[in-house]
N, C-alpha and C. Protein backbone atom coordinates (compact mmCIF):
# COMPACT_ATOMS: atom_id res chain seq x y z
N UNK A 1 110.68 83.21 97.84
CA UNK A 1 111.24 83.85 96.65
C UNK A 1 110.72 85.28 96.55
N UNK A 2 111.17 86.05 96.15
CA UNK A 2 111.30 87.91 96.04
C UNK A 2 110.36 87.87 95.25
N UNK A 3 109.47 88.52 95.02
CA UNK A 3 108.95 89.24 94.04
C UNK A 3 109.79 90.15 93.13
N UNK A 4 109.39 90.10 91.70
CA UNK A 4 110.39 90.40 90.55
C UNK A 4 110.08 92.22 90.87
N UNK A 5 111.46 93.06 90.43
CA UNK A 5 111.21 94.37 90.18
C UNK A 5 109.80 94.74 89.86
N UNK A 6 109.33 94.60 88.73
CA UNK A 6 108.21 94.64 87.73
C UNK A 6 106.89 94.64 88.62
N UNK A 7 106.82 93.19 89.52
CA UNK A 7 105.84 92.66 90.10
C UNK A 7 105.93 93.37 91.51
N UNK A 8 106.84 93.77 92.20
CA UNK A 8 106.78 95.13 93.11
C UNK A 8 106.29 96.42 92.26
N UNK A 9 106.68 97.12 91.43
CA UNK A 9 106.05 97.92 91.03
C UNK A 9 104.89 98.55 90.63
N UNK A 10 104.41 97.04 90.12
CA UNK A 10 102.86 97.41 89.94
C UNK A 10 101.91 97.26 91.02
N UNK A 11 102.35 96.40 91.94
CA UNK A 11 101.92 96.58 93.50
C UNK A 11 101.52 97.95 94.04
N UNK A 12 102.81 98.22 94.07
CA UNK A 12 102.93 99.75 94.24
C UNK A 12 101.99 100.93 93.60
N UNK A 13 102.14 101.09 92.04
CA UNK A 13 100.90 101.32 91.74
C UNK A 13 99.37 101.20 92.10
N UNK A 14 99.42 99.68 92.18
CA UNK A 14 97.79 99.51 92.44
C UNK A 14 97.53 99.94 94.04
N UNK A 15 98.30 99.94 94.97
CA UNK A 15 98.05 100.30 96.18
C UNK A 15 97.36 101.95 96.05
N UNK A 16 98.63 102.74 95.00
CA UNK A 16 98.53 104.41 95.05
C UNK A 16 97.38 104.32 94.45
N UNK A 17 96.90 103.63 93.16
CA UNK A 17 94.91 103.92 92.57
C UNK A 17 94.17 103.74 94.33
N UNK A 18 94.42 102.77 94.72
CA UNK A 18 93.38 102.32 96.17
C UNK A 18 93.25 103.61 96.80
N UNK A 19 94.71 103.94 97.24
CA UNK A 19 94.68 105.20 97.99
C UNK A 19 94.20 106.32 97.62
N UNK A 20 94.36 107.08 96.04
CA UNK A 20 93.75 107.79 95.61
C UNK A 20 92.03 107.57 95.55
N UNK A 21 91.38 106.32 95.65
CA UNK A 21 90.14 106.57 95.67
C UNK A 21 89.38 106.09 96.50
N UNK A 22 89.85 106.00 97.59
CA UNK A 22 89.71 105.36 99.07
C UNK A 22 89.66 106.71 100.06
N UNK A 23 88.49 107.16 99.67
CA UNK A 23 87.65 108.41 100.29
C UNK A 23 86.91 108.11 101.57
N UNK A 24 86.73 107.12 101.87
CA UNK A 24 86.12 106.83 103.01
C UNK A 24 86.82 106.80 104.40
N UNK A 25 87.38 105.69 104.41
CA UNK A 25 88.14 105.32 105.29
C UNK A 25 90.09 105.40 106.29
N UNK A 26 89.76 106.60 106.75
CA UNK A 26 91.28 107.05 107.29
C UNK A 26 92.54 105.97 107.37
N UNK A 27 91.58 105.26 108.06
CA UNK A 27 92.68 103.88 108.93
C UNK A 27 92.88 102.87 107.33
N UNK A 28 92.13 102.97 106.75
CA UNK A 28 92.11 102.05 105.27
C UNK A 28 93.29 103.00 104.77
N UNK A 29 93.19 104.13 104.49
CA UNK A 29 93.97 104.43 103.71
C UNK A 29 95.42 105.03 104.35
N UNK A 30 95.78 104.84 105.61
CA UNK A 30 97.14 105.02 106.45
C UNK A 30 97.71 103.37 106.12
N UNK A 31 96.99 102.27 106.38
CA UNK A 31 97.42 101.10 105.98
C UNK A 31 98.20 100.88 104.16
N UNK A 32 97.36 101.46 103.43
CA UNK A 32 97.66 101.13 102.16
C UNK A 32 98.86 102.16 102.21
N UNK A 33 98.86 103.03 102.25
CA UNK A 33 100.31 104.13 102.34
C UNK A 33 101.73 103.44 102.49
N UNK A 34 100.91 103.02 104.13
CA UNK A 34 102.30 102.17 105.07
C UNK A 34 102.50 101.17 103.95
N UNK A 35 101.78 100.37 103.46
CA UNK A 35 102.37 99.17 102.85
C UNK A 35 103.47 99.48 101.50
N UNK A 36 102.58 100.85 100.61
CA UNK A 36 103.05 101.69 99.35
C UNK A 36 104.50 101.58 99.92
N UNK A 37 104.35 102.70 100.54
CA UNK A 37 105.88 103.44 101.31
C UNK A 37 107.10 102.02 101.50
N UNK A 38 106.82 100.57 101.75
CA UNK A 38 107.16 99.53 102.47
C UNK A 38 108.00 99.17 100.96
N UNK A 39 107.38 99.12 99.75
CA UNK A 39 107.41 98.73 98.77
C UNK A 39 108.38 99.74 98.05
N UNK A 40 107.92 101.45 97.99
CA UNK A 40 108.60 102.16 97.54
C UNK A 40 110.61 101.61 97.95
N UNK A 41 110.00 101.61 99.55
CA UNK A 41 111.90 101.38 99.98
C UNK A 41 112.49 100.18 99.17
N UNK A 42 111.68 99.01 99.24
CA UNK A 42 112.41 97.99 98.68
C UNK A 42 112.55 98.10 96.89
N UNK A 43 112.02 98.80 96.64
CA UNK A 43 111.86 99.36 95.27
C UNK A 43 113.35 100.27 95.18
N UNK A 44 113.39 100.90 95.96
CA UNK A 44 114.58 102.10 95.62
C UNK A 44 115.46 101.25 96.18
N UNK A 45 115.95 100.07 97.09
CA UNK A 45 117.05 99.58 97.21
C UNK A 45 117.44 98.62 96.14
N UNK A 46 116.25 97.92 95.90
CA UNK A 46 116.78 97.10 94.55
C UNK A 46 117.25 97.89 93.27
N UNK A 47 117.08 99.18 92.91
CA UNK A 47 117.65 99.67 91.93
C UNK A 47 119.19 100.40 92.12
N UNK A 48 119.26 100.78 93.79
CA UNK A 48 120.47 100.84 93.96
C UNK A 48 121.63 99.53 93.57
N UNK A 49 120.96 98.69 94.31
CA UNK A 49 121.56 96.97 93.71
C UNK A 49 121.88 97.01 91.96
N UNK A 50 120.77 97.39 91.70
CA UNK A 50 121.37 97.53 89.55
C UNK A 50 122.27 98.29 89.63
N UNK A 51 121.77 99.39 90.03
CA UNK A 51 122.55 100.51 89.72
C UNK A 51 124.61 99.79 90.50
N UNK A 52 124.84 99.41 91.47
CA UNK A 52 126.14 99.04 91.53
C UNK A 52 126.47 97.87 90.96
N UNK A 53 125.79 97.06 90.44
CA UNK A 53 126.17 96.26 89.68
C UNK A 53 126.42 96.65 87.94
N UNK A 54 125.68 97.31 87.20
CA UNK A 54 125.98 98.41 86.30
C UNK A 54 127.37 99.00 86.02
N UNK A 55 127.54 99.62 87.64
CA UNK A 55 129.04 100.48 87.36
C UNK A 55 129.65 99.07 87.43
N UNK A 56 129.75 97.93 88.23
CA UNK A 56 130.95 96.90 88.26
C UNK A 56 131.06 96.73 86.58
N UNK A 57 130.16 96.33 85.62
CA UNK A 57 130.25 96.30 84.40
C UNK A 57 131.19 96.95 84.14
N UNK A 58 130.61 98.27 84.22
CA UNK A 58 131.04 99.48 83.50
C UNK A 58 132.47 99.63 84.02
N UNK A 59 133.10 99.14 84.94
CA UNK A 59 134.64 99.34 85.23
C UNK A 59 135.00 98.50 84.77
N UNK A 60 134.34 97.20 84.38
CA UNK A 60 135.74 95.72 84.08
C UNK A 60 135.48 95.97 82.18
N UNK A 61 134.84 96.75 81.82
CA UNK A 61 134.84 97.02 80.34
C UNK A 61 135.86 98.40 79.80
């Protein structure tokens, strides 16, 4: 089962705090990016998904 919009997002978030204070370690913080970035995409495709389902509304009204 998908993880909800919401529950990707804050993922996402908490990865970018890690990364922002994850001063140490290069390879630590290329991993957390890659994963961010992994999340961002599925993040921006699922809102494309609202977003055309939205206009279908918005045409049969």
């Amino acid at each position: 089962m998908d993880k909800s919009f919401d529950d990707k997002y804050k993922q996402m978030q908490d990865l970018l705090t890690k990364l922002e204070n994850n001063e140490d370690n290069l390879e630590e913080s290329i991993k957390i990016y890659q994963k961010a970035q992994d999340l961002y995409k599925e993040l921006s495709e699922q809102l494309d998904d609202y977003k055309a389902k939205i206009e279908v509304i918005d045409i049969d009204e």
